[in-house]
N, C-alpha and C. Protein backbone atom coordinates (compact mmCIF):
# COMPACT_ATOMS: atom_id res chain seq x y z
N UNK A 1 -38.94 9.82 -1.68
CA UNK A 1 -39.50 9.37 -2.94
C UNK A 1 -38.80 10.07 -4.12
N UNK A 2 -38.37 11.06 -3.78
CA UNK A 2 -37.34 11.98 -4.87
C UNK A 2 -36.25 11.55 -5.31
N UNK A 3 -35.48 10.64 -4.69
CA UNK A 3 -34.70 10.40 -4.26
C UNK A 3 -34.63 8.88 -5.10
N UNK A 4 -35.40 8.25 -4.81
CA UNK A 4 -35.96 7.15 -5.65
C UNK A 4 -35.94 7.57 -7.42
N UNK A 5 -36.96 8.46 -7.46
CA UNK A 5 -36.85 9.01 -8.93
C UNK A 5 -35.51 9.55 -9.52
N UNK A 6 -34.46 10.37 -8.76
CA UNK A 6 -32.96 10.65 -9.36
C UNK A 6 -32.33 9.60 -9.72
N UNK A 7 -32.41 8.24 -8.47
CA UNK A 7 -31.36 6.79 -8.77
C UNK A 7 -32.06 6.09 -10.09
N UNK A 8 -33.42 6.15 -10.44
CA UNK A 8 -33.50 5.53 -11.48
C UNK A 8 -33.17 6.29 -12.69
N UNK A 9 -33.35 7.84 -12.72
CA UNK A 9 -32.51 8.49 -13.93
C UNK A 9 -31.36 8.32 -14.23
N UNK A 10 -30.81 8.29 -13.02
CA UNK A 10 -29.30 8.05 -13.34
C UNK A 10 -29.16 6.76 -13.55
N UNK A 11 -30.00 5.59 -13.00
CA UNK A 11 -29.35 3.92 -13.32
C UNK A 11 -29.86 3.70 -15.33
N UNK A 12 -30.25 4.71 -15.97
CA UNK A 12 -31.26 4.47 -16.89
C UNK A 12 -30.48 4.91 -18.31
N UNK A 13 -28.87 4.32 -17.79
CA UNK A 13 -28.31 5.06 -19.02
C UNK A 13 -27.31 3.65 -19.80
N UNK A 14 -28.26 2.27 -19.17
CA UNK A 14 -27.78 1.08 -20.20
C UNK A 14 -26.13 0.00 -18.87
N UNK A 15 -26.35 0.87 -18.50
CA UNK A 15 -25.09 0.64 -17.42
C UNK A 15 -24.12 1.10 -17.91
N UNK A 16 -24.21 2.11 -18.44
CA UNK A 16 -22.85 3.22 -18.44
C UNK A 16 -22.32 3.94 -17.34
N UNK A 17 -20.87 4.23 -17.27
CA UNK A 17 -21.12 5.09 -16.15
C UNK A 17 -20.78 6.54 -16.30
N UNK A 18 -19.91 7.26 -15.23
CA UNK A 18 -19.16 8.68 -15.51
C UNK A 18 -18.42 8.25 -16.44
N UNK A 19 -17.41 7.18 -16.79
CA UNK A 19 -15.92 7.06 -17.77
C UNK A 19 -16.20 5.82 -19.21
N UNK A 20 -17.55 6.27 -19.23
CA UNK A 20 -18.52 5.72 -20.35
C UNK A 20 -18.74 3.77 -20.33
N UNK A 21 -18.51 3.00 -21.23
CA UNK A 21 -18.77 1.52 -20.76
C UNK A 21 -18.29 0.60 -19.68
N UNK A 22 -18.48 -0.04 -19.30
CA UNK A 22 -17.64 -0.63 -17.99
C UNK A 22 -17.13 -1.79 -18.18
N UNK A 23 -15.71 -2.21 -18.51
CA UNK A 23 -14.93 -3.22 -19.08
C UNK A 23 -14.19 -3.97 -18.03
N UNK A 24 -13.57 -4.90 -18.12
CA UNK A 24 -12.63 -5.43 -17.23
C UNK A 24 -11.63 -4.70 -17.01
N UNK A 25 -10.76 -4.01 -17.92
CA UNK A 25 -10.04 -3.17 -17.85
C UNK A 25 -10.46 -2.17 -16.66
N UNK A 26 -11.12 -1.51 -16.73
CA UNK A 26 -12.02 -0.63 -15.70
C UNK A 26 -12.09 -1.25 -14.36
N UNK A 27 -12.45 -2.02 -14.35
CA UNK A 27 -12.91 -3.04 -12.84
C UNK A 27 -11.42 -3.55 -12.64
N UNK A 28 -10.28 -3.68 -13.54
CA UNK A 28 -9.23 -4.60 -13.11
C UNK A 28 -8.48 -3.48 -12.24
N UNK A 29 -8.08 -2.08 -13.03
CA UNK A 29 -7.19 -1.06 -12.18
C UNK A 29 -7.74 -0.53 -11.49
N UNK A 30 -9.43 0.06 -10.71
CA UNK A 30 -10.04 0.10 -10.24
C UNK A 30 -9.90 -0.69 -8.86
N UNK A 31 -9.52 -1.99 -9.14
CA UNK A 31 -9.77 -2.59 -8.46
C UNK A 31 -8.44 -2.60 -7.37
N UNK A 32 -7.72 -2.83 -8.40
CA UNK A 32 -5.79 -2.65 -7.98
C UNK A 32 -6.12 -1.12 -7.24
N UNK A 33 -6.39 0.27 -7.69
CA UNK A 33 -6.11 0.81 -7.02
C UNK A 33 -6.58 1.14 -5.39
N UNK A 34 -7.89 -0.01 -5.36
CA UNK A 34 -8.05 -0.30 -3.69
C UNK A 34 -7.08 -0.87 -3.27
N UNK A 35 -6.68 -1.88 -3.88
CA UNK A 35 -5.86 -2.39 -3.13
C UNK A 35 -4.16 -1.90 -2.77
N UNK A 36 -4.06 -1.18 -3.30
CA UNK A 36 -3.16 -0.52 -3.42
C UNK A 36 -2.72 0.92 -2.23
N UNK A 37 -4.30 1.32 -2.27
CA UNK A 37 -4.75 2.53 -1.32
C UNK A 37 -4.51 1.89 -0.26
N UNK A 38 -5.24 0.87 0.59
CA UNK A 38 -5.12 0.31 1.57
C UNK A 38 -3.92 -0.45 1.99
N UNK A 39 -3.11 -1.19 1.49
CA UNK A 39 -1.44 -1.46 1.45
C UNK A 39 -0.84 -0.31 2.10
N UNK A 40 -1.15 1.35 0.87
CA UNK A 40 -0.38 2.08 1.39
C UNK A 40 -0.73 2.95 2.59
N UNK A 41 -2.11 2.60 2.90
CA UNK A 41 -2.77 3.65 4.40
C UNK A 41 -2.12 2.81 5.59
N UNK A 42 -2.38 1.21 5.48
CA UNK A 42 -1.69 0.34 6.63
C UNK A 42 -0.54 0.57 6.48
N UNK A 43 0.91 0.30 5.80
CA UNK A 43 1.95 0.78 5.63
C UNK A 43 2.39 2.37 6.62
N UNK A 44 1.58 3.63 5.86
CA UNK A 44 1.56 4.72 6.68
C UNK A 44 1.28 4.75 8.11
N UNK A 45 0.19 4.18 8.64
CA UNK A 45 -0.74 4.34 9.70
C UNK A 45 0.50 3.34 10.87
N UNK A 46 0.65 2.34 10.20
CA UNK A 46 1.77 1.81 11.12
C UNK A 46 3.30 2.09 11.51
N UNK A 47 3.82 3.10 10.72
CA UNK A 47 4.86 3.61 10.60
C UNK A 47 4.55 5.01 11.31
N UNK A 48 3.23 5.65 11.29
CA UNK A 48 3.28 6.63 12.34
C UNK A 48 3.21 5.97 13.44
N UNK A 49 1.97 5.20 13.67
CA UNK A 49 1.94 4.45 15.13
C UNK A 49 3.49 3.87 15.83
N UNK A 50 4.37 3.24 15.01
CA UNK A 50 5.65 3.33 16.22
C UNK A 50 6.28 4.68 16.09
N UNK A 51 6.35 5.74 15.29
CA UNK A 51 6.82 7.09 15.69
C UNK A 51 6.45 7.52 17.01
N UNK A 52 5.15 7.77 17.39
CA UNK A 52 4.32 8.05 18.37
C UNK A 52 4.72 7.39 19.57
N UNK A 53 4.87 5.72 19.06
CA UNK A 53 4.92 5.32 20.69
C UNK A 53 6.45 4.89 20.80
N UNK A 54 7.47 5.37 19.75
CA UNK A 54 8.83 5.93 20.18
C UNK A 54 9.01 7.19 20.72
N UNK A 55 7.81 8.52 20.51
CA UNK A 55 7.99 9.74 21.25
C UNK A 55 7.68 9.26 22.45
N UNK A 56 6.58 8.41 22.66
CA UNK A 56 5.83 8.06 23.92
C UNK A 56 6.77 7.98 25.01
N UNK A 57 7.80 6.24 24.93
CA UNK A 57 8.80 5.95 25.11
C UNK A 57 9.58 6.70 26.10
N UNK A 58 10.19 7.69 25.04
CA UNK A 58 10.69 9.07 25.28
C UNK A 58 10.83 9.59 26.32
N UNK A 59 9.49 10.07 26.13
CA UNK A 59 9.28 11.07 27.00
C UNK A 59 8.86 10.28 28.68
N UNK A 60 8.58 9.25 28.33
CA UNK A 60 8.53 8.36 29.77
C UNK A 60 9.74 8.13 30.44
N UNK A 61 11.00 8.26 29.67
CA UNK A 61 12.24 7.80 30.07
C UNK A 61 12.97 9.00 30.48
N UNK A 62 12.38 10.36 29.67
CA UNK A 62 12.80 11.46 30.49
C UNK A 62 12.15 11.71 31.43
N UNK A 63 11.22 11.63 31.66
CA UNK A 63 10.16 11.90 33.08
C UNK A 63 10.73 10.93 34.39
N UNK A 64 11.00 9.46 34.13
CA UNK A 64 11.79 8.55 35.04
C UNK A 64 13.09 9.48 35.33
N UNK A 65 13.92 9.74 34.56
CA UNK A 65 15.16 10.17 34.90
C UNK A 65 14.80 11.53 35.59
N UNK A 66 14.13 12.04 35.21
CA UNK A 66 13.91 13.15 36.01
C UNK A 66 13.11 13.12 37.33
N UNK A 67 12.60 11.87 37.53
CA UNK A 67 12.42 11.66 38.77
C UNK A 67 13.82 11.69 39.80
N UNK A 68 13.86 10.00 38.99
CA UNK A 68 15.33 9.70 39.91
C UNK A 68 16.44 10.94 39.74
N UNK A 69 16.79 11.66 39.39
CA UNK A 69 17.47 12.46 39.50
C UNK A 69 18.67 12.02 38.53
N UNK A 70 18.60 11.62 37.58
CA UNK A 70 20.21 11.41 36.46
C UNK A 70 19.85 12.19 35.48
C-alpha cells in the first residue's frame, strides 16, 4: 500500500518527467537509442557466438588429430 502512495507522488507532477516535459523530440531519440542498443547487442552477441564456435571447431580438430595421430 506504500508503494501505491510513492507511484502516485511521483505520477503527480502533470506528466513531467526526470528531463522535465516530454516532447517528440524526447520519445524520437529515446526511441532510436533502443533501437540502436539492440542492433548493436545482436551485432556483438553474434560475432562472439562464431568466435566461440570457431574456438570450438578448433579445438575438436586438434583433439581428432590427436587421436589419429598427425
Amino acid at each position: 500500500m506504500r508503494l501505491l502512495g510513492e507511484i502516485v507522488l511521483l505520477a503527480s507532477d502533470n506528466g513531467e518527467g526526470l528531463v522535465g516535459e516530454t516532447n517528440d523530440r524526447i520519445i524520437t531519440f529515446f526511441s532510436l537509442g533502443v533501437v540502436v542498443f539492440f542492433t548493436v547487442a545482436v551485432i556483438a552477441l553474434s560475432a562472439l557466438q562464431s568466435w566461440l564456435e570457431r574456438r570450438k571447431e578448433q579445438r575438436k580438430a586438434a583433439e581428432l588429430r590427436r587421436r589419429v595421430g598427425w
